[in-house]
N, C-alpha and C. Protein backbone atom coordinates (compact mmCIF):
# COMPACT_ATOMS: atom_id res chain seq x y z
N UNK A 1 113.55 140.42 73.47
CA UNK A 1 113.35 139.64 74.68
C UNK A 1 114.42 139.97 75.71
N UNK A 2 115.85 139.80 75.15
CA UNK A 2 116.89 140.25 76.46
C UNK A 2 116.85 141.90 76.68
N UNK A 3 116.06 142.84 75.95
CA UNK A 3 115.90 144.12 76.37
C UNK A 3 115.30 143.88 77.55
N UNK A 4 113.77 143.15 77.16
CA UNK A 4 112.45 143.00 78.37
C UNK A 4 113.24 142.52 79.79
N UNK A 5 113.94 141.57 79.58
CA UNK A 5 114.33 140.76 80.67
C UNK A 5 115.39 141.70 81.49
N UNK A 6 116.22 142.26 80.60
CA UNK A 6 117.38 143.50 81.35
C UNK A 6 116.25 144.95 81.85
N UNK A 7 115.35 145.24 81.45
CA UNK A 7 114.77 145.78 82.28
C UNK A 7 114.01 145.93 83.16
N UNK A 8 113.21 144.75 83.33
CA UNK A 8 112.94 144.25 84.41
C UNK A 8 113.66 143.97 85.32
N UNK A 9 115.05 143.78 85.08
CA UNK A 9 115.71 143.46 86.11
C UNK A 9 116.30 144.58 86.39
N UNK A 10 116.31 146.15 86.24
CA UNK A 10 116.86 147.33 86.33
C UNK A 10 115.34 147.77 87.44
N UNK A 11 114.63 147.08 86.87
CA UNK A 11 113.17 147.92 87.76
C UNK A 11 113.47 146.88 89.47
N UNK A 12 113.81 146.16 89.57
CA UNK A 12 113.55 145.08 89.88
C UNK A 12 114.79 145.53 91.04
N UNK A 13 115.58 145.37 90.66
CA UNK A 13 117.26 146.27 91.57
C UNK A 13 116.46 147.62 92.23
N UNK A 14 115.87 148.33 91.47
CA UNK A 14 115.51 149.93 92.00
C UNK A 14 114.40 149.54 92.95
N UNK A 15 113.66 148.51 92.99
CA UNK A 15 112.72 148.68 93.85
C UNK A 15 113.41 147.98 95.06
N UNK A 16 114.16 147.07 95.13
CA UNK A 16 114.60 146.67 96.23
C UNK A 16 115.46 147.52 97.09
N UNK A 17 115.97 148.47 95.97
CA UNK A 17 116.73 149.31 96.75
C UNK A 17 115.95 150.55 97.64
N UNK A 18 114.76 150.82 96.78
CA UNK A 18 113.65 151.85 97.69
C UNK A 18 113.17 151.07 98.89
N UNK A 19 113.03 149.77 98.67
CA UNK A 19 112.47 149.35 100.19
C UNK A 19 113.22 149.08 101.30
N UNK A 20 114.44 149.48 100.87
CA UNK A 20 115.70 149.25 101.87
C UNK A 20 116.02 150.29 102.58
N UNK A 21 115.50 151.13 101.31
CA UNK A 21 115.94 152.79 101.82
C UNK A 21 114.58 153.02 102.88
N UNK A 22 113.27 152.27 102.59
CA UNK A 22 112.25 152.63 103.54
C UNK A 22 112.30 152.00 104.60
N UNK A 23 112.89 150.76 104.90
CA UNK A 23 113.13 150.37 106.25
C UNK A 23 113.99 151.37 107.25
N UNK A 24 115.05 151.79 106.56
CA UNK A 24 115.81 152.53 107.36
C UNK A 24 114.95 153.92 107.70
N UNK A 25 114.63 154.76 106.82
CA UNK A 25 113.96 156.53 106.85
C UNK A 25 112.98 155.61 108.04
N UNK A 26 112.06 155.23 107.85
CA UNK A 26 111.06 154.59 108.72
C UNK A 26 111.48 154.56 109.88
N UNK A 27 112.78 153.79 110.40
CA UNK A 27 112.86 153.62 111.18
C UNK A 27 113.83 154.80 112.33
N UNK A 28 114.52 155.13 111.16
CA UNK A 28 114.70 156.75 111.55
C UNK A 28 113.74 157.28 112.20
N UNK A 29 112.33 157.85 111.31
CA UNK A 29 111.01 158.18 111.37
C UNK A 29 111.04 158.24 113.16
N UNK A 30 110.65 156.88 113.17
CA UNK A 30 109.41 156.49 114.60
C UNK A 30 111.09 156.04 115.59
N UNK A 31 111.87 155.63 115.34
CA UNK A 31 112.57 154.99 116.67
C UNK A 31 113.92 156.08 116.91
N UNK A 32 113.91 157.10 116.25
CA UNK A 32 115.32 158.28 116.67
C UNK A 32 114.75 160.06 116.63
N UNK A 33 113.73 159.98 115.77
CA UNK A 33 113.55 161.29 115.28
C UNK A 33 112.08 162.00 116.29
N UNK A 34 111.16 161.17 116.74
CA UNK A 34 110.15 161.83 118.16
C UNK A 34 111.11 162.62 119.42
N UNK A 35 109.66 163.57 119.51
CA UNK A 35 110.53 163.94 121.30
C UNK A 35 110.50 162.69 121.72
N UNK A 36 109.87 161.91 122.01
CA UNK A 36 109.44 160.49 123.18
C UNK A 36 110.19 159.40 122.09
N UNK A 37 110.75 159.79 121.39
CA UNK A 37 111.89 158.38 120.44
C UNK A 37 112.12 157.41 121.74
N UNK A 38 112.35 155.99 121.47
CA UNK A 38 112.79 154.92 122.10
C UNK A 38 114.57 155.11 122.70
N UNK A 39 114.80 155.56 121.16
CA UNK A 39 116.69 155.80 121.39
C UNK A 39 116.68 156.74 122.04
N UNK A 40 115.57 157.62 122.29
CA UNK A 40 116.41 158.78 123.36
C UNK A 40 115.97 158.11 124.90
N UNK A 41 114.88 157.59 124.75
CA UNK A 41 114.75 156.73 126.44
C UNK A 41 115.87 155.74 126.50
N UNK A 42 116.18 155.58 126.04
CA UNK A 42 117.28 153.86 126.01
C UNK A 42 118.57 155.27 126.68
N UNK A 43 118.84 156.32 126.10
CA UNK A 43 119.59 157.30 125.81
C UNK A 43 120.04 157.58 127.80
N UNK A 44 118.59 158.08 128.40
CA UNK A 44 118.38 158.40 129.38
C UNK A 44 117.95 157.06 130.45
N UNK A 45 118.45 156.26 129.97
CA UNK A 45 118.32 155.03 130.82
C UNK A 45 116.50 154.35 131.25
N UNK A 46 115.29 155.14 130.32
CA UNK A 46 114.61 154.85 130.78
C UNK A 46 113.62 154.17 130.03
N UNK A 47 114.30 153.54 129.07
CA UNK A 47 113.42 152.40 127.93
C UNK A 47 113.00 151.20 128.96
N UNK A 48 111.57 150.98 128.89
CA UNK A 48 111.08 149.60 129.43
C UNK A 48 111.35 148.41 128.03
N UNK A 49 111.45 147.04 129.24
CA UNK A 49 111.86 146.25 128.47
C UNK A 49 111.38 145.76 126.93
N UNK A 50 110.01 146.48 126.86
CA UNK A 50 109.23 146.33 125.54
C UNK A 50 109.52 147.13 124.73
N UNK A 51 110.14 148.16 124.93
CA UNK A 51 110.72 149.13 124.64
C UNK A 51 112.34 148.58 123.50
N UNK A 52 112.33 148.25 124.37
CA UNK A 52 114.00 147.47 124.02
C UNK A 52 114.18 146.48 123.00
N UNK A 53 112.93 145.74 123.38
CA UNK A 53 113.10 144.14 122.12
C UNK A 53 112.61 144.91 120.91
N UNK A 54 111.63 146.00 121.00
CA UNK A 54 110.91 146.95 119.88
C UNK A 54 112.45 147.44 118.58
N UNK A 55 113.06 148.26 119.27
CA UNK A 55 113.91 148.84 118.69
C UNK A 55 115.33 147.60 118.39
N UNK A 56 115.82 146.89 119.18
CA UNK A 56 116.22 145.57 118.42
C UNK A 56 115.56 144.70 117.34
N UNK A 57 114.21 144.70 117.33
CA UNK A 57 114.00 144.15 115.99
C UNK A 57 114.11 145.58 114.90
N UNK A 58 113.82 146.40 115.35
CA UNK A 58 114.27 147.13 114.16
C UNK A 58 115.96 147.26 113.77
N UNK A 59 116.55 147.49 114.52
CA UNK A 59 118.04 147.42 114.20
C UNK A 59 117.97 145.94 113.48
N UNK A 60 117.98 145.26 113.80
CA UNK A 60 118.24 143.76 113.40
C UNK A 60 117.57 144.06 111.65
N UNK A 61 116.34 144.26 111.39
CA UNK A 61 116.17 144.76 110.36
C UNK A 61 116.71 145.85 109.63
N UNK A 62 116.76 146.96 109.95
CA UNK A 62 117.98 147.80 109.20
C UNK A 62 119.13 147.31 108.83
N UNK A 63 119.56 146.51 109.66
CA UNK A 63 121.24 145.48 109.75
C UNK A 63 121.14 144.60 108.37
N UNK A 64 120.21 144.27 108.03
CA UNK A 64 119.79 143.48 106.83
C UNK A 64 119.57 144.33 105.66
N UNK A 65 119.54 145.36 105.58
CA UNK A 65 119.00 145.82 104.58
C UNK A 65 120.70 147.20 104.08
N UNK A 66 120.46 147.48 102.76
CA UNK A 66 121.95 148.29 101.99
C UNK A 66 121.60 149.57 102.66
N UNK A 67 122.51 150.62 102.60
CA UNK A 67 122.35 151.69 102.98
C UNK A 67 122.02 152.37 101.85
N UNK A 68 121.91 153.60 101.61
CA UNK A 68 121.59 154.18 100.24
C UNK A 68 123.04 154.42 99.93
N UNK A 69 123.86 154.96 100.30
CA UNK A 69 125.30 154.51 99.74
C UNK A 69 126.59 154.38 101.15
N UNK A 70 127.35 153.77 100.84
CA UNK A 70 128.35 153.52 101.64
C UNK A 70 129.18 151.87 101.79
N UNK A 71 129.60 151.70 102.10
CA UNK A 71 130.18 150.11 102.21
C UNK A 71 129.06 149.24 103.31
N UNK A 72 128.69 148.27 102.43
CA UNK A 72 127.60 147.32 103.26
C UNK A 72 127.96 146.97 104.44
N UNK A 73 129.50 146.24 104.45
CA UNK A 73 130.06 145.52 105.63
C UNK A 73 130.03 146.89 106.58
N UNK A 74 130.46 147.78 106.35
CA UNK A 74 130.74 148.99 106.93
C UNK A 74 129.59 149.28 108.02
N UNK A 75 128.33 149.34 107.04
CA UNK A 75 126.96 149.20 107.78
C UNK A 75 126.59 148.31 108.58
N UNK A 76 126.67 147.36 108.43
CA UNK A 76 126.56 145.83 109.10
C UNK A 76 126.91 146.43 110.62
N UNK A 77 128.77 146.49 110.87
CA UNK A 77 129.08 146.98 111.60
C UNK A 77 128.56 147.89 112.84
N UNK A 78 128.47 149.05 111.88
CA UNK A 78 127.60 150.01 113.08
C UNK A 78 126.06 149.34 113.30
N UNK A 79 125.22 148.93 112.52
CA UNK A 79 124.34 148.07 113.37
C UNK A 79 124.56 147.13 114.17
N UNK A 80 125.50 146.64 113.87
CA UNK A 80 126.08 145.66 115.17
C UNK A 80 126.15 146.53 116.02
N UNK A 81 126.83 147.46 116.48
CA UNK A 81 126.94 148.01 117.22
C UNK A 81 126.21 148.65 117.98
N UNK A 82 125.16 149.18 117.60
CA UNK A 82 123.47 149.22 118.37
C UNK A 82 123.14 148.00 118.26
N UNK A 83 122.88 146.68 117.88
CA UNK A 83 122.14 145.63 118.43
C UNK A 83 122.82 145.84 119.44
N UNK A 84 124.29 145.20 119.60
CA UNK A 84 125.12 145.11 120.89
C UNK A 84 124.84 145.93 122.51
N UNK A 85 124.53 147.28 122.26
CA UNK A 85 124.19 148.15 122.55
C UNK A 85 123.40 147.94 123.98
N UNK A 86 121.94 147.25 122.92
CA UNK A 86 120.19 147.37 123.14
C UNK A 86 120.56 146.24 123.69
N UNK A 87 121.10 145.09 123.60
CA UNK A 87 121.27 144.02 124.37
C UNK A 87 121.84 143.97 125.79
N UNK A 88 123.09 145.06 125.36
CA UNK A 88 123.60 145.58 127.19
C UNK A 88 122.65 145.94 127.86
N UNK A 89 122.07 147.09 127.29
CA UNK A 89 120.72 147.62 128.35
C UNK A 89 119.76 146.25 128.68
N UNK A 90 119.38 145.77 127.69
CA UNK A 90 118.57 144.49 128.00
C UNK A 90 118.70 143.78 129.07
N UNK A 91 120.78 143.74 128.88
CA UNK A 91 120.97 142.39 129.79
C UNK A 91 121.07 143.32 131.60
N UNK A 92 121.29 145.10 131.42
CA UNK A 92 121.00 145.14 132.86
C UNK A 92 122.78 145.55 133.47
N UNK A 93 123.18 145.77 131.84
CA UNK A 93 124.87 145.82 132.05
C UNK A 93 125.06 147.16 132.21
N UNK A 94 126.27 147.80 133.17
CA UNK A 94 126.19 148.86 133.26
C UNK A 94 126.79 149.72 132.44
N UNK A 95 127.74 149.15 131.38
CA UNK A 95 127.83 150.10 130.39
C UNK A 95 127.21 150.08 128.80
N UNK A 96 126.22 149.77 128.72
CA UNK A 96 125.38 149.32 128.02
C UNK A 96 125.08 150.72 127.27
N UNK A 97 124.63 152.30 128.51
CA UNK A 97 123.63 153.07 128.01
C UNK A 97 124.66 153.59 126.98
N UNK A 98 126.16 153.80 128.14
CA UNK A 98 126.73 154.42 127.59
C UNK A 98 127.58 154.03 126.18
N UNK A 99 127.81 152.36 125.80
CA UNK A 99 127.82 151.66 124.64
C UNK A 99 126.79 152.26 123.52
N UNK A 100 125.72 152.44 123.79
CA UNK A 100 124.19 153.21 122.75
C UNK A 100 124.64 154.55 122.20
N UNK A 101 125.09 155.07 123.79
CA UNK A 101 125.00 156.60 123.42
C UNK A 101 126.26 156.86 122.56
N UNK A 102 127.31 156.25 122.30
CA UNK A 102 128.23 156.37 121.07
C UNK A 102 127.90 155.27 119.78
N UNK A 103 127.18 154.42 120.23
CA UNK A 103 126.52 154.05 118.59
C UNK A 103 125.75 154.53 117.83
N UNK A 104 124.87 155.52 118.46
CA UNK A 104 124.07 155.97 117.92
C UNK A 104 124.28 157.44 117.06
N UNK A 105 125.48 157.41 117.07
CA UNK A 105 125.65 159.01 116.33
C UNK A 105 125.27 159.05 115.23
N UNK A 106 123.89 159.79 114.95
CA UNK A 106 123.35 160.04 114.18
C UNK A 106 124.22 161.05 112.62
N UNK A 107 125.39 161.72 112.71
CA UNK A 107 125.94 162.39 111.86
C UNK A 107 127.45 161.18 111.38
N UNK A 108 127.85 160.20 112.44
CA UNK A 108 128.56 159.81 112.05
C UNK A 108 127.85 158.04 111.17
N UNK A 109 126.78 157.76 111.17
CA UNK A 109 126.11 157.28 109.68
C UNK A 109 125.69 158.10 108.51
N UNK A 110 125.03 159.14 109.01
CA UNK A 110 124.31 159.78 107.89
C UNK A 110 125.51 160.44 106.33
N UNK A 111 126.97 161.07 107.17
CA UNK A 111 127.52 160.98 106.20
C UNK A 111 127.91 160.23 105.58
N UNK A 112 128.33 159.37 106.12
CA UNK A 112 128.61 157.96 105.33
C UNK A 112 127.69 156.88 104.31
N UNK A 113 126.90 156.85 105.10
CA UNK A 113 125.53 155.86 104.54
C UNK A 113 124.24 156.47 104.04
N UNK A 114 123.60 157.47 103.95
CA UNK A 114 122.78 158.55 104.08
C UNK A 114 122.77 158.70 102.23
N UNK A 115 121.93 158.23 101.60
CA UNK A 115 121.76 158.21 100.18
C UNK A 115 120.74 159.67 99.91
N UNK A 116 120.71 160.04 98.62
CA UNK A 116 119.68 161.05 98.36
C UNK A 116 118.55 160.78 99.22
């Protein structure tokens, strides 16, 4: 019985951790990795406002979820730092784009947080 129960709970850890890992690739996917990506309009100052609340709920969701490896708080962090970001542009602030365009460094998460 405590075999059954310890492995279920080994299956149980691994799947939460794949769907964590799929929020993020996903959102990689569709909101950084298109020619027409959101982060590269936000990038070039020319994300409409639907545009904007779009890719804040995704950060806000990535922000919630583990990285495939690296320090959680660590992660937290740099998503803070794009919410923060997407909110400048939101609010119309003028250093907002340029707040994005250094959160968003794509090589300075991936080594860090970037799991198999």
């Amino acid at each position: 019985m405590k075999k059954t129960a310890l492995a279920l709970l080994f299956v149980a850890i691994g799947l939460g951790s794949a769907a964590a890992n799929d929020v993020i690739k996903d959102a990689m996917k569709k909101y950084h990795k298109p020619e027409d990506a959101i982060c590269k309009k936000v990038g070039k100052g020319e994300a409409t406002d639907a545009d904007l609340a779009e890719l804040l709920k995704c950060y806000t969701a990535m922000c919630a979820e583990t990285p495939g490896k690296g320090d959680k708080a660590k992660w937290v962090e740099k998503c803070q730092a794009l919410i923060g970001a997407v909110k400048k542009v939101q609010a119309k602030d003028a250093s907002g784009v340029s707040d994005f365009k250094k959160a968003i460094n794509c090589k300075a998460c991936h080594d860090v947080f970037k799991g198999k």
